[in-house]
Protein backbone atom coordinates (compact mmCIF):
# COMPACT_ATOMS: atom_id res chain seq x y z
CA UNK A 1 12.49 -30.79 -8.35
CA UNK A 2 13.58 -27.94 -6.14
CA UNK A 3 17.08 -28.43 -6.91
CA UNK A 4 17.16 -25.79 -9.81
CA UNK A 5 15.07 -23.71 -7.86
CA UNK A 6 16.77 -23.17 -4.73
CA UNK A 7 19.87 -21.43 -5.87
CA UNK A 8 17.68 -19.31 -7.55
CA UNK A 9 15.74 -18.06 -4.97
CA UNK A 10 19.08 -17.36 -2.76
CA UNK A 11 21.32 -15.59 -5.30
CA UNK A 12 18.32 -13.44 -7.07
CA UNK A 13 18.16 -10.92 -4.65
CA UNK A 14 21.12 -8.90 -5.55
CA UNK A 15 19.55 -5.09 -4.03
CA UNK A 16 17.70 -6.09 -1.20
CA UNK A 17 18.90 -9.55 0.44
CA UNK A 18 15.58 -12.02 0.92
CA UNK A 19 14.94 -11.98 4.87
CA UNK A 20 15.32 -8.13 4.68
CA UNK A 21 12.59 -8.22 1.69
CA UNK A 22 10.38 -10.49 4.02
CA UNK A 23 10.07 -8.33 6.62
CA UNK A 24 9.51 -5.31 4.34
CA UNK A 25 6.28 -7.01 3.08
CA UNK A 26 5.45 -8.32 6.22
CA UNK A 27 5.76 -4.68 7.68
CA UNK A 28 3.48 -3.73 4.60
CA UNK A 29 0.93 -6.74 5.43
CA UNK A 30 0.80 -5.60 9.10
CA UNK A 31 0.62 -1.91 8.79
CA UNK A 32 -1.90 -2.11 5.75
CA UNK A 33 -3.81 -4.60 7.95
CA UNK A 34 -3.78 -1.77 10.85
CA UNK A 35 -6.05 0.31 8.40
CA UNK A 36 -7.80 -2.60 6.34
CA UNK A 37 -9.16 -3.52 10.33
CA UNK A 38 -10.28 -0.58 11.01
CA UNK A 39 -12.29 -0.34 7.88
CA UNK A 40 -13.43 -3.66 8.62
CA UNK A 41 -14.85 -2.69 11.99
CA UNK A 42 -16.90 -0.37 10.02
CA UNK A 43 -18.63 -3.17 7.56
CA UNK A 44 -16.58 -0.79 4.24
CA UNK A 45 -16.65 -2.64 1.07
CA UNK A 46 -12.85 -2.24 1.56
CA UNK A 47 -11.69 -4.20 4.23
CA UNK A 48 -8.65 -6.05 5.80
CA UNK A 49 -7.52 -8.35 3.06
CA UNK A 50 -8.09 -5.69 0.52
CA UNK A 51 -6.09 -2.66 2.47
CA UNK A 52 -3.17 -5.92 3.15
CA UNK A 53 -2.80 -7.12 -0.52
CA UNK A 54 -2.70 -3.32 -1.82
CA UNK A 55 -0.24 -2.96 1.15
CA UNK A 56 1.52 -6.27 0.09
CA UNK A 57 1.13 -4.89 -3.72
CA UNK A 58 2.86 -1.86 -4.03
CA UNK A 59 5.73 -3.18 -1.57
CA UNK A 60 6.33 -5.95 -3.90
CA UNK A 61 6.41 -3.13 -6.93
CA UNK A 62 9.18 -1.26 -4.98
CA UNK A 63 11.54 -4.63 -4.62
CA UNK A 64 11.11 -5.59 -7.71
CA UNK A 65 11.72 -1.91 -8.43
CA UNK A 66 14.87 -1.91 -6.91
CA UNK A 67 16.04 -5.47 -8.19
CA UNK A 68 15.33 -4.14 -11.54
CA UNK A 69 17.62 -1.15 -11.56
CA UNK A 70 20.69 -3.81 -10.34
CA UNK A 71 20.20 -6.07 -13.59
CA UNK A 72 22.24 -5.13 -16.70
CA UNK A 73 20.83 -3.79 -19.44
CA UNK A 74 23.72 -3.40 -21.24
CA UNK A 75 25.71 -0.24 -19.65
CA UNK A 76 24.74 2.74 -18.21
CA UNK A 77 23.45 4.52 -21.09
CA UNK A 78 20.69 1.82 -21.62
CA UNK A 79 19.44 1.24 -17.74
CA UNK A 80 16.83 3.82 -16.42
CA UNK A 81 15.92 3.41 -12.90
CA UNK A 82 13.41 5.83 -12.39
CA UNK A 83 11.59 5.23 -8.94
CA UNK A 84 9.30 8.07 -9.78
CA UNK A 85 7.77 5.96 -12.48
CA UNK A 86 7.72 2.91 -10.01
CA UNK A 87 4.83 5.35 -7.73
CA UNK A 88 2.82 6.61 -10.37
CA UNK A 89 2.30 3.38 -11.74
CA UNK A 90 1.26 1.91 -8.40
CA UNK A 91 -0.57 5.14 -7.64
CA UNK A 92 -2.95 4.77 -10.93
CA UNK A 93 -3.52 1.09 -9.92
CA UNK A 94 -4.63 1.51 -6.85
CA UNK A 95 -6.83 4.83 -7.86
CA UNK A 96 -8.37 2.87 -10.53
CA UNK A 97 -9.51 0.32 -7.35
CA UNK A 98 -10.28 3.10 -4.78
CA UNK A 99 -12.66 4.83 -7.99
CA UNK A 100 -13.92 1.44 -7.68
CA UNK A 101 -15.27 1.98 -4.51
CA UNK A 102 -16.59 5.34 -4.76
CA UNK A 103 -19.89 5.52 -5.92
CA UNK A 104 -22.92 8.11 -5.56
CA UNK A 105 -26.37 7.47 -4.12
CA UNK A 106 -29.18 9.81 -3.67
CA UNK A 107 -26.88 12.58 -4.82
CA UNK A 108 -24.68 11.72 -2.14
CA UNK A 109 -20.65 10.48 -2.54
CA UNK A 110 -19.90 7.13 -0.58
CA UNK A 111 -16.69 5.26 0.57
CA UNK A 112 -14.27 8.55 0.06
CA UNK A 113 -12.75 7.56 2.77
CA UNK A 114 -12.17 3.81 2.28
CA UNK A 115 -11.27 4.53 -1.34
CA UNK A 116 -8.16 7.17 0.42
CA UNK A 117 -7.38 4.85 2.88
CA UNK A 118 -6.76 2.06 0.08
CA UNK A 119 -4.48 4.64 -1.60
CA UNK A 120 -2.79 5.20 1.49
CA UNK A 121 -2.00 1.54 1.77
CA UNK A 122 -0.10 1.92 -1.12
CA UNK A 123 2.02 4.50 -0.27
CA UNK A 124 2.94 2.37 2.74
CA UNK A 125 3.59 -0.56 0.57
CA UNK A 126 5.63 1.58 -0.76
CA UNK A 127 7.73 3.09 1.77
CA UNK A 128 7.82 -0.41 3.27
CA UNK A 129 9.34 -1.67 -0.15
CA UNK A 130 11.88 1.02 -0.19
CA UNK A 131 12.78 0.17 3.53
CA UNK A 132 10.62 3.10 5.10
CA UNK A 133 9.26 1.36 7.63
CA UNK A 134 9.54 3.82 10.20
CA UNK A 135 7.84 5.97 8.04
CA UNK A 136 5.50 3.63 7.09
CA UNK A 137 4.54 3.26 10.58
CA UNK A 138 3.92 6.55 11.36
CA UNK A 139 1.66 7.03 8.61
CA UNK A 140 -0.59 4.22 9.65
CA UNK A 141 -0.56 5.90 13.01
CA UNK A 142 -1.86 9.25 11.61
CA UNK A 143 -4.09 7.47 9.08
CA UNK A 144 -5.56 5.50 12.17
CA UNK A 145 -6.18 8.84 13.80
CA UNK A 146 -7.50 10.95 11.54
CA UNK A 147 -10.05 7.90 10.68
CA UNK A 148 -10.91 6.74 13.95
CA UNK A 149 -10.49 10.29 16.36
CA UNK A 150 -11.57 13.00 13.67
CA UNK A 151 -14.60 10.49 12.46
CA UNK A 152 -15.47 10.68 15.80
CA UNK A 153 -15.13 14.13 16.41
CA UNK A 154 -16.86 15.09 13.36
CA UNK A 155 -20.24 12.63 14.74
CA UNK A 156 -20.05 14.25 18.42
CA UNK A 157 -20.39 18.07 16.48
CA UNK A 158 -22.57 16.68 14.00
CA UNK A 159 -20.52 17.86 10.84
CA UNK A 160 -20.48 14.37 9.41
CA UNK A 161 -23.30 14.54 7.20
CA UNK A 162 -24.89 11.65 7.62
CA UNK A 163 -21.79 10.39 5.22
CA UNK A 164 -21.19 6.68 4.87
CA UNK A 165 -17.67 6.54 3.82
């Protein structure tokens, strides 16, 4: 039965070979995870396995992305690979999820924050899918910071709000 299949599965990947397009989503699970945990920690309504499979998501968009614009379509004239495209539409998914999370209560906005960070897994699915780890990397770094050390900050002066996001 996995006769057919196996071949398959080796010579489809004709951009990005298929251990390098591994570790690209792994580096998206792992990275996204980074965030997702730290969301966790805080009890959000998005957590790890939500900020991984976003992570996971958009990566997967990028490779397919790129596979895509290697297939013919019949000459040059008729194949568009437009990576633009490729981030708006996995931007507007993952808004329509983060909008998910953002609600009001009291007169008062909750989960901004989770709702960004789950957009900002996306771009780092993204850059990991492209083969930006590095970059991907460093934006979970800053992300991490700007969550954990400026949340922080903004309790110890007070200038939080009371917010819940």
């Amino acid at each position: 039965m996995t006769g057919p299949l196996f071949p398959d599965f080796v010579t489809s990947f004709s951009a990005v070979p298929a251990g390098v397009a591994f570790l690209r989503m792994l580096a998206a699970l792992v990275l996204g995870g980074v965030i997702g945990f730290e969301r966790e920690t805080h009890a959000k309504p998005a957590g790890l396995r939500t900020h991984m499979l976003v992570s996971i998501a958009a990566c997967l968009f990028t490779l397919v992305g790129l596979e895509l614009a290697q297939l013919d379509f019949g000459g040059e004239q008729a194949k568009r690979a437009d990576p633009i495209r490729l981030i708006e539409a996995v931007t507007a998914g993952v808004a329509f999820l983060a909008a998910g999370l953002i609600f009001t209560s009291g007169g008062r906005v909750r989960n901004i924050t989770t709702g960004t960070s789950l957009w900002l897994a996306g771009a780092i699915g993204l850059a990991s899918g492209a083969g930006q780890i590095a970059l991907a990397a460093m934006a979970t770094v800053l992300t991490l910071v700007v969550i954990a050390l400026f949340g922080a900050v903004e309790k110890m002066f007070g200038t939080d709000n009371g917010r819940k996001d």
